[in-house]
Protein backbone atom coordinates (compact mmCIF):
# COMPACT_ATOMS: atom_id res chain seq x y z
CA UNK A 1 -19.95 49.27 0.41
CA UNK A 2 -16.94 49.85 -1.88
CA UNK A 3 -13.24 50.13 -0.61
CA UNK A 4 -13.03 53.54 -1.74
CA UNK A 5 -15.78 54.82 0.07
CA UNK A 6 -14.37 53.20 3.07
CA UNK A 7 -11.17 54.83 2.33
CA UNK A 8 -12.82 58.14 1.91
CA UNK A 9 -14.47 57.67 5.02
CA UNK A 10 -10.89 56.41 7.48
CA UNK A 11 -9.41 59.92 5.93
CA UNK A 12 -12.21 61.86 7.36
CA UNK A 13 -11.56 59.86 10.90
CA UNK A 14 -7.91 60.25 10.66
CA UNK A 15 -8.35 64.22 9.65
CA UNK A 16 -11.80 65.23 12.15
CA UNK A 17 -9.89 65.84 15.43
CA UNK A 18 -7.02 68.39 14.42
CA UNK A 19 -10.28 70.07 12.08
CA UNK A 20 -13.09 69.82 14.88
CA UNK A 21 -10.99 70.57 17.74
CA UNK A 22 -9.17 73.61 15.89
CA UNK A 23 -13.04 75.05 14.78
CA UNK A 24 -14.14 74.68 18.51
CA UNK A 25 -10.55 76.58 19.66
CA UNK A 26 -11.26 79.25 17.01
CA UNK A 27 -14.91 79.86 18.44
CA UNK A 28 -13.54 79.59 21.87
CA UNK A 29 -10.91 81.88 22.01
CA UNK A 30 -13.50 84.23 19.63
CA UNK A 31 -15.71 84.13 22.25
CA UNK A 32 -13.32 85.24 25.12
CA UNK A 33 -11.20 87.30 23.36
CA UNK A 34 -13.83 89.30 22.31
CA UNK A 35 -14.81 89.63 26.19
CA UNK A 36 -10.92 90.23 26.80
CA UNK A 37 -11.78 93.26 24.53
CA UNK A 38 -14.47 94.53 25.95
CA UNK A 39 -13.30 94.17 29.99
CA UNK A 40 -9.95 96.35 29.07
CA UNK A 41 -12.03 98.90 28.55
CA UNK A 42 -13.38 98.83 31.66
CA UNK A 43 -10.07 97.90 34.02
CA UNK A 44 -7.00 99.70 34.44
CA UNK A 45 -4.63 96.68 34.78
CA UNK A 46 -4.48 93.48 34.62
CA UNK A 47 -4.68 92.74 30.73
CA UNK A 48 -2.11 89.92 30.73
CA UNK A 49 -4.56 86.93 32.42
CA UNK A 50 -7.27 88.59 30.65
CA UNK A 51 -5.60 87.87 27.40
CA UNK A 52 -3.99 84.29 29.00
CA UNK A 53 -7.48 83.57 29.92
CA UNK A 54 -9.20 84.10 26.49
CA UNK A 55 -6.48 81.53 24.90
CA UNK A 56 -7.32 78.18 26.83
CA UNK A 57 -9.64 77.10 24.89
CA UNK A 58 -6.51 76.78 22.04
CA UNK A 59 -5.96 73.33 23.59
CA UNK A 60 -8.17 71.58 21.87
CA UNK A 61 -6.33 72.19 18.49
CA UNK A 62 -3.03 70.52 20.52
CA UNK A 63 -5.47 67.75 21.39
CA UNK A 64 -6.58 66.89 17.81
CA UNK A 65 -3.16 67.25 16.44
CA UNK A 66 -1.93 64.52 18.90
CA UNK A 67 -5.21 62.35 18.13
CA UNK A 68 -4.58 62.68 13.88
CA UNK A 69 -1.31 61.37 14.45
CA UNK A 70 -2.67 58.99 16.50
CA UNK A 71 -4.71 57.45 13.89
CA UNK A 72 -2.33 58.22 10.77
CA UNK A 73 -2.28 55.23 9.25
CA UNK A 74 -2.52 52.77 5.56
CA UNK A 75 -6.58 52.50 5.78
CA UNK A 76 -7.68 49.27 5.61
CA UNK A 77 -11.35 47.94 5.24
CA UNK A 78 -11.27 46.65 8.68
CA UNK A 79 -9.74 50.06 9.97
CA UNK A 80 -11.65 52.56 8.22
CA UNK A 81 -15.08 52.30 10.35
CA UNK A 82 -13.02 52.70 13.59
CA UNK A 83 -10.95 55.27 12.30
CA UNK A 84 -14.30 57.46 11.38
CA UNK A 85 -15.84 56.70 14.60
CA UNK A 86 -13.27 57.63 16.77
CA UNK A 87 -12.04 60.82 14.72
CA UNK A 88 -15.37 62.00 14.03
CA UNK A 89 -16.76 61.67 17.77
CA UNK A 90 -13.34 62.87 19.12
CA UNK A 91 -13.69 65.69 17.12
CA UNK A 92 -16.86 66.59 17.68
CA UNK A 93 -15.72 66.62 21.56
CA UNK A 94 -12.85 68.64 21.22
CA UNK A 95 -15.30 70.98 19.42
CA UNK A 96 -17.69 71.07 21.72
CA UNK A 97 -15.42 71.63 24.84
CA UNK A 98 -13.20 74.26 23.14
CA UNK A 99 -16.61 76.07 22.06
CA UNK A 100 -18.15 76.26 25.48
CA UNK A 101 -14.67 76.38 26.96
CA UNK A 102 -14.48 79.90 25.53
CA UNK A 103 -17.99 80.53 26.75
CA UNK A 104 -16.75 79.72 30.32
CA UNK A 105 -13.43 82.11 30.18
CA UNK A 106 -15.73 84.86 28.58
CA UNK A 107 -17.90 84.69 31.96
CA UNK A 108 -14.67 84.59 34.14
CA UNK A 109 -13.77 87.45 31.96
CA UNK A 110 -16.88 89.51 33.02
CA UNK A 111 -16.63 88.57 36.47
CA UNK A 112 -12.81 89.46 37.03
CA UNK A 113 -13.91 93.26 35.12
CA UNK A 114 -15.99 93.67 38.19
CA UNK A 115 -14.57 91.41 41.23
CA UNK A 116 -10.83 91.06 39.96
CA UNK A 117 -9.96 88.99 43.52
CA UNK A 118 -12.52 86.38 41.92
CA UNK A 119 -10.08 85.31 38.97
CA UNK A 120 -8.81 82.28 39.92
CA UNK A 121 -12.68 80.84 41.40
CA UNK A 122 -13.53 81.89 38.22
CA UNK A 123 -11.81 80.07 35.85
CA UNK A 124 -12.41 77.21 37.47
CA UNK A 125 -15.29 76.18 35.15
CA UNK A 126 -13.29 76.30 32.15
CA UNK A 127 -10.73 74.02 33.66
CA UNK A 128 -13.75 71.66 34.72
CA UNK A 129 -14.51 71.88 30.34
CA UNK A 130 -10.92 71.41 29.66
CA UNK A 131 -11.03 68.21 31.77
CA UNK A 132 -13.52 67.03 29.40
CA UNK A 133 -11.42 67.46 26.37
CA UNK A 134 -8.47 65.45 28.18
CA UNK A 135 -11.20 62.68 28.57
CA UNK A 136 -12.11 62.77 24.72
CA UNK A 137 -8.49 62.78 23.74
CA UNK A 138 -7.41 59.82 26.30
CA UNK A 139 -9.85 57.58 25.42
CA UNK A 140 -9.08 58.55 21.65
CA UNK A 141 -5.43 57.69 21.95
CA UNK A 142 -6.28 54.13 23.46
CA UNK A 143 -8.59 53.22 21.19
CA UNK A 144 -6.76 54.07 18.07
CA UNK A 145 -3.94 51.56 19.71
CA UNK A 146 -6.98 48.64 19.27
CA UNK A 147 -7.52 49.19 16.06
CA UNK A 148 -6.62 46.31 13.07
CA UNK A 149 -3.09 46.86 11.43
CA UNK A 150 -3.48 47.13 8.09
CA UNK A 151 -2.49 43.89 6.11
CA UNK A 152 0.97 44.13 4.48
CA UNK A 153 1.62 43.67 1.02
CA UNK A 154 3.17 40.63 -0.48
């Protein structure tokens, strides 16, 4: 394959997490925000963790912005395919997690409307999610410090 495809292909590793992981925050906190909405109508206090609630999933953007910088680089031949893979499959993690993340508060969400001395218990699934991101981005972060150095010019 051709250098430039190669490079094309390290910019898309380099640029997936913050992109991925910002797309699965944005349906995330949709998805809980929207059933922050809907349970205010329904409780007469508490709006505050229902609102704190619905933004966890906005980690995830953190996460690939920390994981881009990571792997910020001069793309070299030998870099480029690690680059993709780990960008791309981080990304796609920090999608994933921030997606169902959301999914997760938006239950807690419905259950604190009716039980509101279940909050905390509650939540605890999205933190179990969010523990999966931290794995994505860790294992991200030490991988991008194995990969080649680009070769310096003369």
């Amino acid at each position: 394959m051709s250098e430039p495809f190669w490079n094309m292909m390290g910019m898309l590793g380099i640029y997936a997490p913050l992109a991925l992981g910002a797309i699965g925050s944005i349906m995330g906190c949709s998805a809980a925000g929207q059933a922050a909405c809907g349970a205010m109508l329904d409780v007469e206090s508490g709006y505050g963790r229902l609102v704190g609630l619905s933004a966890l999933p906005s980690s995830q953007t953190i996460y690939g912005i920390v994981v881009m910088l990571s792997l910020n680089r001069t793309i070299a031949i030998d870099s480029a395919p690690g680059l993709f893979a780990i960008g791309v499959l981080c990304g796609a993690a920090l999608l994933f997690s921030g997606w169902y993340q959301g999914l997760c508060c938006a239950s807690a969400i419905h259950a604190t409307k009716s039980k509101p001395e279940v909050f905390g218990l509650s939540a605890a699934p999205a933190a179990i999610v969010e523990g999966f991101a931290v794995f994505a981005f860790i294992f991200a972060l030490i991988l991008a410090g194995s990969l080649p150095a680009a070769p310096v010019a003369s």
